[in-house]
C-alpha atoms as a PDB file:
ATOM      1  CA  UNK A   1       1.408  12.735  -5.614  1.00  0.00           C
ATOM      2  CA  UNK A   2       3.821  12.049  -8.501  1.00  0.00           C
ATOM      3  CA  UNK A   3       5.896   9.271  -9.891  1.00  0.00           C
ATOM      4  CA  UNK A   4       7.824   8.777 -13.118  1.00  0.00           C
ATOM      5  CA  UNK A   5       9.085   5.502 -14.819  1.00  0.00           C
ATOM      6  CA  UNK A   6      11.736   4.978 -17.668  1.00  0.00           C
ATOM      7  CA  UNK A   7      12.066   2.230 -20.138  1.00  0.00           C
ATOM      8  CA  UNK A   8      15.556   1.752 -22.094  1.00  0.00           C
ATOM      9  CA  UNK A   9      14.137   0.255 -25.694  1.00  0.00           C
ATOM     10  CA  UNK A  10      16.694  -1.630 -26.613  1.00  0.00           C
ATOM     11  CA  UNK A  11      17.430  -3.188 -22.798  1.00  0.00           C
ATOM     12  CA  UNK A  12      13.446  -4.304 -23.134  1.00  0.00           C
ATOM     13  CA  UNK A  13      14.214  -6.027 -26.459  1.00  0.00           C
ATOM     14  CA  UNK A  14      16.931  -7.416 -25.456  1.00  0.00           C
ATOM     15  CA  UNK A  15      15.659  -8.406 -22.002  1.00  0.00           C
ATOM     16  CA  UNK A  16      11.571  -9.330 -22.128  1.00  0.00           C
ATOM     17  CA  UNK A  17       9.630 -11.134 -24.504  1.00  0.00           C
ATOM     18  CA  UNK A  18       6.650  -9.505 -24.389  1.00  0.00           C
ATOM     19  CA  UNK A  19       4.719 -11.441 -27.166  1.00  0.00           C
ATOM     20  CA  UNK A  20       5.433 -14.563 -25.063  1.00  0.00           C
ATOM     21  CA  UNK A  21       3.130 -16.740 -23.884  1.00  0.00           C
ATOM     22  CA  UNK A  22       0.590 -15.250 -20.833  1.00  0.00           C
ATOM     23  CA  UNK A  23       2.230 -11.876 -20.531  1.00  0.00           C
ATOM     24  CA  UNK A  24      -0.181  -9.674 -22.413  1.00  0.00           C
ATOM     25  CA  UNK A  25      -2.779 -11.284 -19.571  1.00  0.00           C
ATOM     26  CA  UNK A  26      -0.670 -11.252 -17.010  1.00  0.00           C
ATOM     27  CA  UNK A  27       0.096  -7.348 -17.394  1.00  0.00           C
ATOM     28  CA  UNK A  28      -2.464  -5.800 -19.575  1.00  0.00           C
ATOM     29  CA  UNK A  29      -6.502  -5.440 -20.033  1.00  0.00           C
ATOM     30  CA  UNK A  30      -8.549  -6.739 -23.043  1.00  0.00           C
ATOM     31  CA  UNK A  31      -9.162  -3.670 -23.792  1.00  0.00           C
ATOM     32  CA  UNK A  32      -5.359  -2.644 -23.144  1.00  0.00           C
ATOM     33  CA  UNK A  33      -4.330  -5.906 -25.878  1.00  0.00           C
ATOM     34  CA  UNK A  34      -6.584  -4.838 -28.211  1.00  0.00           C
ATOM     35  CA  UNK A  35      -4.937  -1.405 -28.609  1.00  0.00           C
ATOM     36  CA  UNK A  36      -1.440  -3.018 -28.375  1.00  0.00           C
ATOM     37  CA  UNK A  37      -2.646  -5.647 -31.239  1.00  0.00           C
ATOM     38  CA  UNK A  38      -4.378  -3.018 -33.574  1.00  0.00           C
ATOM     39  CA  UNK A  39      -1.485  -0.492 -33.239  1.00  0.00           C
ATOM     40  CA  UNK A  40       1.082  -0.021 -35.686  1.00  0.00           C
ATOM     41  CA  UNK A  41       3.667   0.092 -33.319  1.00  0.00           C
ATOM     42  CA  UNK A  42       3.066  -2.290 -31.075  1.00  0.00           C
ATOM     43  CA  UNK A  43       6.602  -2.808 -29.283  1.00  0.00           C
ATOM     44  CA  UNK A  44       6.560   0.703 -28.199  1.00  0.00           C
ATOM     45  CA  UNK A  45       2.796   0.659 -27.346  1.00  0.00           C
ATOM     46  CA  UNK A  46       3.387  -1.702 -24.547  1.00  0.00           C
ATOM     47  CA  UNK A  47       6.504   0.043 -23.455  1.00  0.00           C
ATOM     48  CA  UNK A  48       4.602   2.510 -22.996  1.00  0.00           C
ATOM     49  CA  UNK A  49       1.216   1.425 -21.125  1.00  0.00           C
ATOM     50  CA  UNK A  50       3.789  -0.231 -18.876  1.00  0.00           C
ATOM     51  CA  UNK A  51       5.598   3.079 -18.093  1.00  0.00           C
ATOM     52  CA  UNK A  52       2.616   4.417 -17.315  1.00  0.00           C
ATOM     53  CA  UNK A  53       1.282   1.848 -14.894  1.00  0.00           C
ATOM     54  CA  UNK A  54       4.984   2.064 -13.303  1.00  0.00           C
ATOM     55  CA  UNK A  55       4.542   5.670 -12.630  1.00  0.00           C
ATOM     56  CA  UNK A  56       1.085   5.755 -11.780  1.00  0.00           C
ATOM     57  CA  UNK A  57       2.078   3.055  -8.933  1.00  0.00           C
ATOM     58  CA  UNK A  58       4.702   5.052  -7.839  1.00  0.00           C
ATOM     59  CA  UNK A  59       2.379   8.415  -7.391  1.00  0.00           C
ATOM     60  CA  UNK A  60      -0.069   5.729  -5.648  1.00  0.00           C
ATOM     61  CA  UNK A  61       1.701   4.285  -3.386  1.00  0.00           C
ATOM     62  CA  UNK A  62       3.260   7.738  -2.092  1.00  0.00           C
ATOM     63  CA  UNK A  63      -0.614   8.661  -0.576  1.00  0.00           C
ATOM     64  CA  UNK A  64      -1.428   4.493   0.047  1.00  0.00           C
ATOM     65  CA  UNK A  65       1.287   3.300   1.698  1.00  0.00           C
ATOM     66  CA  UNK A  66       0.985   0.069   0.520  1.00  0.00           C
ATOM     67  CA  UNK A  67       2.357  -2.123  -2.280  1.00  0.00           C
ATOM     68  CA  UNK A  68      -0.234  -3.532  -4.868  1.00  0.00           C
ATOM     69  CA  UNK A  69       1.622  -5.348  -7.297  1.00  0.00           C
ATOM     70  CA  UNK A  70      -0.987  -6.399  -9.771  1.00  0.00           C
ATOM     71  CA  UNK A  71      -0.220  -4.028 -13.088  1.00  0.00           C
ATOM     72  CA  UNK A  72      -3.861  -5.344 -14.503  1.00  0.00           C
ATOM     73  CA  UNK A  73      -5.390  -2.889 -11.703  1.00  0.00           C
ATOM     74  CA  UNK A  74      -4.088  -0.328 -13.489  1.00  0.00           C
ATOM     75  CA  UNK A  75      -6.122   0.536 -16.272  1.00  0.00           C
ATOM     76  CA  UNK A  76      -4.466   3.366 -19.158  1.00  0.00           C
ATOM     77  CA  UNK A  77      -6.081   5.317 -21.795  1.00  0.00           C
ATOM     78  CA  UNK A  78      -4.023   6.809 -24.580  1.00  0.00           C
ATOM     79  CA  UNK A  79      -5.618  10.452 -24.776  1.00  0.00           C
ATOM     80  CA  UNK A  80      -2.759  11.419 -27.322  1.00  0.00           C
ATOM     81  CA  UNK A  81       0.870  11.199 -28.446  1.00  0.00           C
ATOM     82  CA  UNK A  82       1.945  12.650 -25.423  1.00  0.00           C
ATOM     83  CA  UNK A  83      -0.675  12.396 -22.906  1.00  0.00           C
ATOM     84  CA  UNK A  84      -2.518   9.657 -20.915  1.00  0.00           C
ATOM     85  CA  UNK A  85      -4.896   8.397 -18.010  1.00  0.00           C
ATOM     86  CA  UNK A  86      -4.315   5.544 -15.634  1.00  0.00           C
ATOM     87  CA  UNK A  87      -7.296   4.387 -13.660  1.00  0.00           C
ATOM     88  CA  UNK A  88      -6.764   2.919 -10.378  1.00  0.00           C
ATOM     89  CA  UNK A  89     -10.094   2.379  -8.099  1.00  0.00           C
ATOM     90  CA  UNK A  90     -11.546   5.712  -7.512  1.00  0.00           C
ATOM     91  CA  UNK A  91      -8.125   7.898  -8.750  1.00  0.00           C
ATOM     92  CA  UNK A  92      -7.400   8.957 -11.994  1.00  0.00           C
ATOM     93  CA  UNK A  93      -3.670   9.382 -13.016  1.00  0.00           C
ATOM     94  CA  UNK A  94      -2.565  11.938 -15.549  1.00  0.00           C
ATOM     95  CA  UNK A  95       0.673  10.932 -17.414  1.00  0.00           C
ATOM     96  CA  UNK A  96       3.287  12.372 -19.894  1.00  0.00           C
ATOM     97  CA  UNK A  97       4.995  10.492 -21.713  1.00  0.00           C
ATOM     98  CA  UNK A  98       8.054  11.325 -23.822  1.00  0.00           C
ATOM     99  CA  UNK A  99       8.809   9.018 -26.446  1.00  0.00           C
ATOM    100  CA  UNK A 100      12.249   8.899 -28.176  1.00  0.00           C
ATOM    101  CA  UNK A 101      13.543   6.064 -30.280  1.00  0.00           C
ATOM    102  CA  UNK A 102      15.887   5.342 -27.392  1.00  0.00           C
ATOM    103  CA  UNK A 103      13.684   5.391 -24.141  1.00  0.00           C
ATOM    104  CA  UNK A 104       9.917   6.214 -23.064  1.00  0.00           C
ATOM    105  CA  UNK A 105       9.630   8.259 -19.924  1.00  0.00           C
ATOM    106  CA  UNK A 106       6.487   8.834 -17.977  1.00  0.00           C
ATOM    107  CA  UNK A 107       5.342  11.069 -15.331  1.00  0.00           C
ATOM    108  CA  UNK A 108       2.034  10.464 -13.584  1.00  0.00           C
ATOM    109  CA  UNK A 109       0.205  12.482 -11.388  1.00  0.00           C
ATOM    110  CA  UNK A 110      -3.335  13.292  -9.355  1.00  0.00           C
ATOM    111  CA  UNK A 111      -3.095  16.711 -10.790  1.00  0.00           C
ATOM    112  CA  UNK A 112      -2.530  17.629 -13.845  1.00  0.00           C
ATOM    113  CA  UNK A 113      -0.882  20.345 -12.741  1.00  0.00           C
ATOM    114  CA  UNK A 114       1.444  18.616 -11.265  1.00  0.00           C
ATOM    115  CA  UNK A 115       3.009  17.159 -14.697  1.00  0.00           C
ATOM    116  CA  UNK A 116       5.056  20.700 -15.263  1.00  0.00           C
ATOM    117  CA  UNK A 117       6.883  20.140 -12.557  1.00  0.00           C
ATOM    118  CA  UNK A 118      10.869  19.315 -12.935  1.00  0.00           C
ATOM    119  CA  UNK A 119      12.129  16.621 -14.629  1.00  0.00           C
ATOM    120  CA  UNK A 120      14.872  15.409 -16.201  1.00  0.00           C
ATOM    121  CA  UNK A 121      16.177  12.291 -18.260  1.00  0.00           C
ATOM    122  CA  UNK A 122      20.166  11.305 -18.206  1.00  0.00           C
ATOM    123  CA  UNK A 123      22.495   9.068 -20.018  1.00  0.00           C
ATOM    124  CA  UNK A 124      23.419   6.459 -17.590  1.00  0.00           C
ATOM    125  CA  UNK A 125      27.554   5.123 -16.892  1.00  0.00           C
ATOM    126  CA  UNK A 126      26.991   2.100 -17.361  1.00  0.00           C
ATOM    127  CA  UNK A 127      30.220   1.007 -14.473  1.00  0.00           C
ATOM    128  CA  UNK A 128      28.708   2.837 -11.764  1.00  0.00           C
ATOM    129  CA  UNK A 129      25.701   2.054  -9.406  1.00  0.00           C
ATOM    130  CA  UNK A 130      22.751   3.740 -11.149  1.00  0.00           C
ATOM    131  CA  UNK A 131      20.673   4.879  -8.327  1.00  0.00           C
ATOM    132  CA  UNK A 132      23.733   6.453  -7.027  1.00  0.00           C
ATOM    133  CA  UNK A 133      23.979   8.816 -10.205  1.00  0.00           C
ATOM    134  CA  UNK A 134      20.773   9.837 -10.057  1.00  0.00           C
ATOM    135  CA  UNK A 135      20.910  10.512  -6.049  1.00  0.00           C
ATOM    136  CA  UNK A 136      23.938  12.946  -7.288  1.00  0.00           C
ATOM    137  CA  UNK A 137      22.266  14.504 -10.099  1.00  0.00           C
ATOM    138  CA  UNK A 138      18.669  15.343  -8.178  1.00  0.00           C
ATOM    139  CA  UNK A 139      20.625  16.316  -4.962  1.00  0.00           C
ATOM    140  CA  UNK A 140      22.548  18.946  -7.035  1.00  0.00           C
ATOM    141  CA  UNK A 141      19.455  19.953  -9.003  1.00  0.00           C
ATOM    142  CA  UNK A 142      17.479  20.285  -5.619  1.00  0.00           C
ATOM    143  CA  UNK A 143      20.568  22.454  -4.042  1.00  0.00           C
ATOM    144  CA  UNK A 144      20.866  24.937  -7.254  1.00  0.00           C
ATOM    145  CA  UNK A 145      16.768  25.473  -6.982  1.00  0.00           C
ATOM    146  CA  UNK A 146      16.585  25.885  -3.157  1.00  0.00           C
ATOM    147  CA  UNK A 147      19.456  27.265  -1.858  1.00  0.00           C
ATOM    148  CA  UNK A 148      18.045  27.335   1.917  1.00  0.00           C
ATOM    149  CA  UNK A 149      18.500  23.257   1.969  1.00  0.00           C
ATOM    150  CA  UNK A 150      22.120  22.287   3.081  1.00  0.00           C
ATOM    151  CA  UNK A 151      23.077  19.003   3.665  1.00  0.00           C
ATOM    152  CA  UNK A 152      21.009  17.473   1.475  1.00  0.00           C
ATOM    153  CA  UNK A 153      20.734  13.701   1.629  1.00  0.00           C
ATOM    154  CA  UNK A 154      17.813  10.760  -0.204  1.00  0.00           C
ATOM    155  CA  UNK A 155      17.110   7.804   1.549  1.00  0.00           C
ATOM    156  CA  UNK A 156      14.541   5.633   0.635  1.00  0.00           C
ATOM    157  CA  UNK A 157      12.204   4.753   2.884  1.00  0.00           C
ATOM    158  CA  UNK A 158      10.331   1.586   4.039  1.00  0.00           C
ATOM    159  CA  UNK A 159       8.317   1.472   1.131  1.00  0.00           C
ATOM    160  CA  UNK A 160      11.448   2.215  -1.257  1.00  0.00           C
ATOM    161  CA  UNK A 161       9.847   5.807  -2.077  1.00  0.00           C
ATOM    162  CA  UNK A 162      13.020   8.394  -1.695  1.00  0.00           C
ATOM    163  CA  UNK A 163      12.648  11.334   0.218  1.00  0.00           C
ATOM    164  CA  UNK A 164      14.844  14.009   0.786  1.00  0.00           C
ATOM    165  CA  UNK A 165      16.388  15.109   3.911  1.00  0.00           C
ATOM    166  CA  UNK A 166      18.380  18.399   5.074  1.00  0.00           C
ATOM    167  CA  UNK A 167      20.374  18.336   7.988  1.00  0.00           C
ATOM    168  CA  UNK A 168      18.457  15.438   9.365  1.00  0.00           C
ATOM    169  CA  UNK A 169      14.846  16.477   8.943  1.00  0.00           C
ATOM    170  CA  UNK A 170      12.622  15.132   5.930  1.00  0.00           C
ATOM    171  CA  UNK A 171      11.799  17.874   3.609  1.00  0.00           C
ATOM    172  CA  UNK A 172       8.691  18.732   1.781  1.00  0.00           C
ATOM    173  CA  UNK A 173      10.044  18.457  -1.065  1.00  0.00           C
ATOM    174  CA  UNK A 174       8.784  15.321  -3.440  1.00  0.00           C
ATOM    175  CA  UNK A 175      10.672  13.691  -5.894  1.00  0.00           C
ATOM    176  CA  UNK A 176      10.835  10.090  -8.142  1.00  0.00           C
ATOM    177  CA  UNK A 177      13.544   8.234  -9.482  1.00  0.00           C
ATOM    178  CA  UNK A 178      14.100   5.791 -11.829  1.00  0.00           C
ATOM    179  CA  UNK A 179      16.245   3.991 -14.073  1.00  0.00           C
ATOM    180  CA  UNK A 180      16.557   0.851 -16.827  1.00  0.00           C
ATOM    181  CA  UNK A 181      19.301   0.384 -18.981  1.00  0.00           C
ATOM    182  CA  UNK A 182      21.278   2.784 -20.648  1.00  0.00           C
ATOM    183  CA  UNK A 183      18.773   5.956 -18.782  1.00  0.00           C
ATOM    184  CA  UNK A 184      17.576   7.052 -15.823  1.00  0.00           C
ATOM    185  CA  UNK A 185      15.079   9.814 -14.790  1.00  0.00           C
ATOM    186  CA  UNK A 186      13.881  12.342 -12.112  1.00  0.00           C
ATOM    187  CA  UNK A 187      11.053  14.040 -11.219  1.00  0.00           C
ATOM    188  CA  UNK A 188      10.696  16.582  -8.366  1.00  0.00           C
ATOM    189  CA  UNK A 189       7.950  18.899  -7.016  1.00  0.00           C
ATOM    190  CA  UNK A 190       9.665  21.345  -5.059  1.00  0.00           C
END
């Protein structure tokens, strides 16, 4: 199971308070704001425990089928620059994340196998319908790598998870989307 998440920096500045008043508690763990509060870099600290709780949920909710909506559940360790571990009941989530002074993108997985897979980050038009972009750009991706798929089509389904069909029929092949701001991102296990 895998799910990504991307956070456009200066979009979150712009758009969420985060020091505000009950949303360190509303979002995070004690033990969560007392990373945020002793790091250095705080603003991009929580950026990035959120991203990571974003794509943890996503990879979740592809083998629950069912929406949990309470980002405290989700418990992250910071393991490295790069690398981290979301806790979620019995499942443990590895995550990547790539940290620019632009964006943070995450990828979260069961396996940490998994975390090599493709993905890709893209400058977003700002005038055109962003989910649409990135439909375009994995659809192409997905038809250069797998050249026996024809007809290719993402729909999202009743959960809002996409999945990818060919002529019709769902495929096998997984894949997460997402976009804030300026950015949006793919991942894909094909």
């Amino acid at each position: 199971m895998i799910g990504n998440d991307i956070v456009d920096l200066r979009l979150a500045e712009k758009q969420s308070n985060w020091k505000r008043r009950g949303f360190l508690d509303k979002v995070f763990s004690r033990e969560e704001q007392a990373v945020i509060s002793s790091s250095s870099v705080p603003d991009t600290l929580v950026w990035r425990l959120w991203s990571m709780k974003e794509s943890a949920y996503k990879a979740r909710l592809r083998s629950q089928k069912s929406i949990q909506i309470n980002p405290r559940s989700f418990n992250c360790q910071i393991l490295s620059e790069t690398e981290g571990l979301v806790k979620y009941g019995k499942n443990r989530y590895h995550t990547v994340s790539q940290i620019t002074s632009d964006f943070i993108h995450t990828r979260a997985s069961l396996s940490k196998s998994d975390l090599g897979i493709f993905s890709n980050v893209i400058h977003m038009d700002q005038c055109l319908l962003q989910s649409d972009q990135l439909y375009k750009v994995l659809i192409s991706f997905v038809a250069g790598y797998r050249l026996d798929l024809t007809d290719l089509e993402l729909v999202k389904n009743s959960l809002g998870i996409p999945e990818l069909f060919s002529k019709g029929k769902r495929t096998q092949v997984l894949c997460s989307l997402s976009h804030h701001g300026r950015y949006g991102s793919y991942l894909t296990k094909i």
